[in-house]
Protein backbone atom coordinates (compact mmCIF):
# COMPACT_ATOMS: atom_id res chain seq x y z
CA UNK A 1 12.97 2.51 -15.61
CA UNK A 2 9.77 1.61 -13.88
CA UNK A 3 11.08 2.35 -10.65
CA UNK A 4 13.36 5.38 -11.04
CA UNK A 5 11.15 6.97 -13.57
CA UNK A 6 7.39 5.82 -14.56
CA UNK A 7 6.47 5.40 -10.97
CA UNK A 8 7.70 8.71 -9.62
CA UNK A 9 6.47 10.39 -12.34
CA UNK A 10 2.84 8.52 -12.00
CA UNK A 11 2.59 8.91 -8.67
CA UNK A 12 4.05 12.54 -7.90
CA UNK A 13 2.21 14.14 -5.27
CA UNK A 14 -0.33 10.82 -4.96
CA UNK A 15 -0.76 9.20 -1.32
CA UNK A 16 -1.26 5.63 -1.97
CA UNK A 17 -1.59 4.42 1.57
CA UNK A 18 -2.55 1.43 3.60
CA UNK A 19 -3.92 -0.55 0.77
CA UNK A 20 -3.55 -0.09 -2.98
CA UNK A 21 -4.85 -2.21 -5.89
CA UNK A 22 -3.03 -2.41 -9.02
CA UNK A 23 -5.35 -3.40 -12.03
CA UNK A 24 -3.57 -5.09 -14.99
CA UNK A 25 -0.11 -5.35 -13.69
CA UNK A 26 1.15 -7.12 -16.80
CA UNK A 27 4.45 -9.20 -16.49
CA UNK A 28 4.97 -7.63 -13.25
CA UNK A 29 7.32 -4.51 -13.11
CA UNK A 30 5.17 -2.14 -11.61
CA UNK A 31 4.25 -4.35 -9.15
CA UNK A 32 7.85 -5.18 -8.05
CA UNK A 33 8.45 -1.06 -7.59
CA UNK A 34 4.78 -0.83 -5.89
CA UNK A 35 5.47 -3.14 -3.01
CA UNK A 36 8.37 -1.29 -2.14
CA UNK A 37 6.09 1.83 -2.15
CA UNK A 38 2.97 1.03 -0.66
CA UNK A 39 0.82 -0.52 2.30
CA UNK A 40 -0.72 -3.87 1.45
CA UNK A 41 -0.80 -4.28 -2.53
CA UNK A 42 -3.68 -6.27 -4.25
CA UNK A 43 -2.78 -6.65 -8.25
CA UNK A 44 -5.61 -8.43 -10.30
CA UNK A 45 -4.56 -9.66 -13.87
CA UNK A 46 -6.88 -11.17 -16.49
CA UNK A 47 -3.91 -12.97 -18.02
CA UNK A 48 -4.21 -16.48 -16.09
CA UNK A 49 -0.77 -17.51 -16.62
CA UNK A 50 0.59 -14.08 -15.95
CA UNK A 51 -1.16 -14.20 -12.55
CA UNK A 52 0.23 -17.43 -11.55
CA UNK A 53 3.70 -15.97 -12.49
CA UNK A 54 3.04 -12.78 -10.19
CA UNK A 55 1.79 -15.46 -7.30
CA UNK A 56 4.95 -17.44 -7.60
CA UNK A 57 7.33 -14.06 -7.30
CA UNK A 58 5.28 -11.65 -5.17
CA UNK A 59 2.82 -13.68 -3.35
CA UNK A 60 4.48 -13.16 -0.17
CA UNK A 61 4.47 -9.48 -0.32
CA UNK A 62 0.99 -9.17 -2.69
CA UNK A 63 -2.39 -10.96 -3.14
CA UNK A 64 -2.55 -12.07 -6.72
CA UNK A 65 -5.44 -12.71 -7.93
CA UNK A 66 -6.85 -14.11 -11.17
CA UNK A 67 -9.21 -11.99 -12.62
CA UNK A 68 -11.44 -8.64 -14.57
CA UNK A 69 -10.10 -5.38 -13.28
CA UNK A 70 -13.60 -4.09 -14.35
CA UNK A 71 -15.29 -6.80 -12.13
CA UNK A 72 -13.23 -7.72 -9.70
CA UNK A 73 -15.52 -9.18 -6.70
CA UNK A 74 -13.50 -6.97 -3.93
CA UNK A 75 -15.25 -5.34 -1.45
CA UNK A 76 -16.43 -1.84 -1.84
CA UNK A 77 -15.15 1.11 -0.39
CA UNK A 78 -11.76 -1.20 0.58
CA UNK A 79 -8.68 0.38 -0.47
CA UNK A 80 -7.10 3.39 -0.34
CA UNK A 81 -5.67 3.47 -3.74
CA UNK A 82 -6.12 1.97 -7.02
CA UNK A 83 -3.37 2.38 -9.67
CA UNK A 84 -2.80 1.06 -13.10
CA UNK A 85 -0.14 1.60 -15.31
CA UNK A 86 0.22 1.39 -19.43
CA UNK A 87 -2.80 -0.49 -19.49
CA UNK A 88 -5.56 1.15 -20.22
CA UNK A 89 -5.03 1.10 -24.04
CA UNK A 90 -5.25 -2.96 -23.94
CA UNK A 91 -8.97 -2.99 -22.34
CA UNK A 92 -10.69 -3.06 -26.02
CA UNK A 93 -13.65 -0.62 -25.74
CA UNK A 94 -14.76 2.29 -24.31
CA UNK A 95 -17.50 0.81 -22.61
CA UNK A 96 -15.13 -1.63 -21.19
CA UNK A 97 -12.48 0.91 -20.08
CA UNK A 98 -15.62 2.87 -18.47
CA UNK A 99 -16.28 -0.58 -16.81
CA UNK A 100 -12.87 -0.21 -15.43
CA UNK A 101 -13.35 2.95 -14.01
CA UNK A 102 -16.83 2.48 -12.15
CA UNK A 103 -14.91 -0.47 -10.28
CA UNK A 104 -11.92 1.75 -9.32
CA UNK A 105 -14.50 4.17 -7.77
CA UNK A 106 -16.56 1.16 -6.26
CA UNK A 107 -13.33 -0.49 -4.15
CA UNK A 108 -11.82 2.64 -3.04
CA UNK A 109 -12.76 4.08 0.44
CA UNK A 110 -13.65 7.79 0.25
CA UNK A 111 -10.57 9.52 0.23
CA UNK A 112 -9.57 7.21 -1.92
CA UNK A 113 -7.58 8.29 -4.72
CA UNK A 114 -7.39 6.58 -8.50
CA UNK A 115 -3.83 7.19 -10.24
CA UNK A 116 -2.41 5.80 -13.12
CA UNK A 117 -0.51 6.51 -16.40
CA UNK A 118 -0.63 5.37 -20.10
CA UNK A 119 0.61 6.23 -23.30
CA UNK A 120 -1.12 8.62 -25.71
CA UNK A 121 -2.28 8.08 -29.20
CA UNK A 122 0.61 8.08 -31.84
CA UNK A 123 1.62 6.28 -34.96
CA UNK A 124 4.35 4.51 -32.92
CA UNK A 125 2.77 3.71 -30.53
CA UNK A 126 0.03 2.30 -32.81
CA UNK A 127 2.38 0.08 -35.23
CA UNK A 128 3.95 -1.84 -32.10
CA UNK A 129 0.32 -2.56 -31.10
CA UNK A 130 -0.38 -4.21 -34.51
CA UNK A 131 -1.89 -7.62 -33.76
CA UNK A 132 -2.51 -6.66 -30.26
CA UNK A 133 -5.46 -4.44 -28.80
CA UNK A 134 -5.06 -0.82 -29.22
CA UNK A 135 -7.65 1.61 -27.55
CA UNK A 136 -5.95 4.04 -26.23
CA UNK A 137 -7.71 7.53 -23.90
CA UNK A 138 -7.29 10.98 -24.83
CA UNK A 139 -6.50 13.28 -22.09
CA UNK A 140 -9.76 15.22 -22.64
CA UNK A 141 -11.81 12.03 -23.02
CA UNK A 142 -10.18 11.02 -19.61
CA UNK A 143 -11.27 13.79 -17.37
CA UNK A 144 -14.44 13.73 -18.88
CA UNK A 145 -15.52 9.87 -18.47
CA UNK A 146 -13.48 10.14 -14.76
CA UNK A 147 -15.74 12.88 -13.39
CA UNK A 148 -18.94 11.11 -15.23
CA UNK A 149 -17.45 7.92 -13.23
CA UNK A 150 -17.96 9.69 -9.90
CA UNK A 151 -14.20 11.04 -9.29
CA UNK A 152 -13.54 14.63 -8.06
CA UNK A 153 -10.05 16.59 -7.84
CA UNK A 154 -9.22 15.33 -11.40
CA UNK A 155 -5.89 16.06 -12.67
CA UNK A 156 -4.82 15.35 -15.95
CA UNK A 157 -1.22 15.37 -17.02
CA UNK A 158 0.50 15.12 -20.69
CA UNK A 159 4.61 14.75 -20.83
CA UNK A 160 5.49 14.07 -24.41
CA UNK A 161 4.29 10.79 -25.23
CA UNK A 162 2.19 10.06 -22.06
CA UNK A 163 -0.39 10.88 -19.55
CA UNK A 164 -0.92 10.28 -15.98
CA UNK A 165 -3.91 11.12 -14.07
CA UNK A 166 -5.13 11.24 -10.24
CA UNK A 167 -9.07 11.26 -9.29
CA UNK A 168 -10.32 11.31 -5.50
CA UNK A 169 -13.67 9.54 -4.74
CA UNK A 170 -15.13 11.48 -2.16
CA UNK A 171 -18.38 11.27 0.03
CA UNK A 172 -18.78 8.63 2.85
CA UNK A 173 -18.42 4.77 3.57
CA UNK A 174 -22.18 4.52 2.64
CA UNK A 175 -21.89 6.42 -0.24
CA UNK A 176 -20.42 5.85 -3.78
């Protein structure tokens, strides 16, 4: 499903190329589809045990690494592309989540585009979450805290029950 469906979808129309990094790549199924898809894939997961799992599969064809997808320690203005995927709504505040976003637009190179999808606000969607953080964006909220982050060329999709979005930081290598 990841590969046939979530990731096309994601991703229409979205040029990932020579280097992406994944933020909060879970238990791994994205990641599986991205380096099929992509350059050279970085995937940083807060989740300790998770990204010791993700070392042990993919760490021949991705660096793992340990760590805050709103703090990473990766160079600025290094990769081409930085996706995440049904994650968003786990990163427990707003501030946090807007955290998240500066440090997309910090690693990517300008040019650089920031895609990803999640799932929108629902009942459903709510009562699986129960004992488990639930924050999730509102499309409007999205573009809104994206283009106060920096991005340009924001699009904003909705298809039923969830969104995807694409965001280009542009200027130049010294800017940001």
């Amino acid at each position: 499903m990841v590969r046939d469906d979530l990731l096309p979808w994601a991703l229409a129309d979205v040029e990932l190329g020579d280097s992406t990094l994944e933020i909060g790549p879970g238990y791994g199924a994205t990641l599986r589809a991205l380096v099929d898809r992509a350059g050279t894939v970085t995937a940083v997961e807060v989740d300790k045990q998770m990204a010791e799992r993700l070392q042990e599969r993919y760490g021949e064809r991705a660096r793992v690494i340990h760590g805050d997808g709103a703090s990473t320690g990766l160079p600025d203005n290094h990769f081409s592309s930085v996706v995440c995927f049904t994650m968003l709504h786990h990163v427990p505040t707003v501030g946090l989540q807007d955290q998240l976003f500066a440090e997309a637009f910090r690693v990517l190179k300008p040019g650089g585009v920031f895609a990803g999808s999640d799932r929108l606000p629902s009942l459903p969607f709510r009562i699986i979450h129960i004992g488990d953080t639930y924050n999730p964006v509102r499309p409007d909220d999205l573009r809104s805290r994206l283009g106060q982050t920096g991005f340009s060329d924001i699009r904003i999709d909705v298809d039923g029950v969830r969104l995807r979005w694409r965001a280009v930081k542009l200027g130049s290598a010294g800017s940001g």
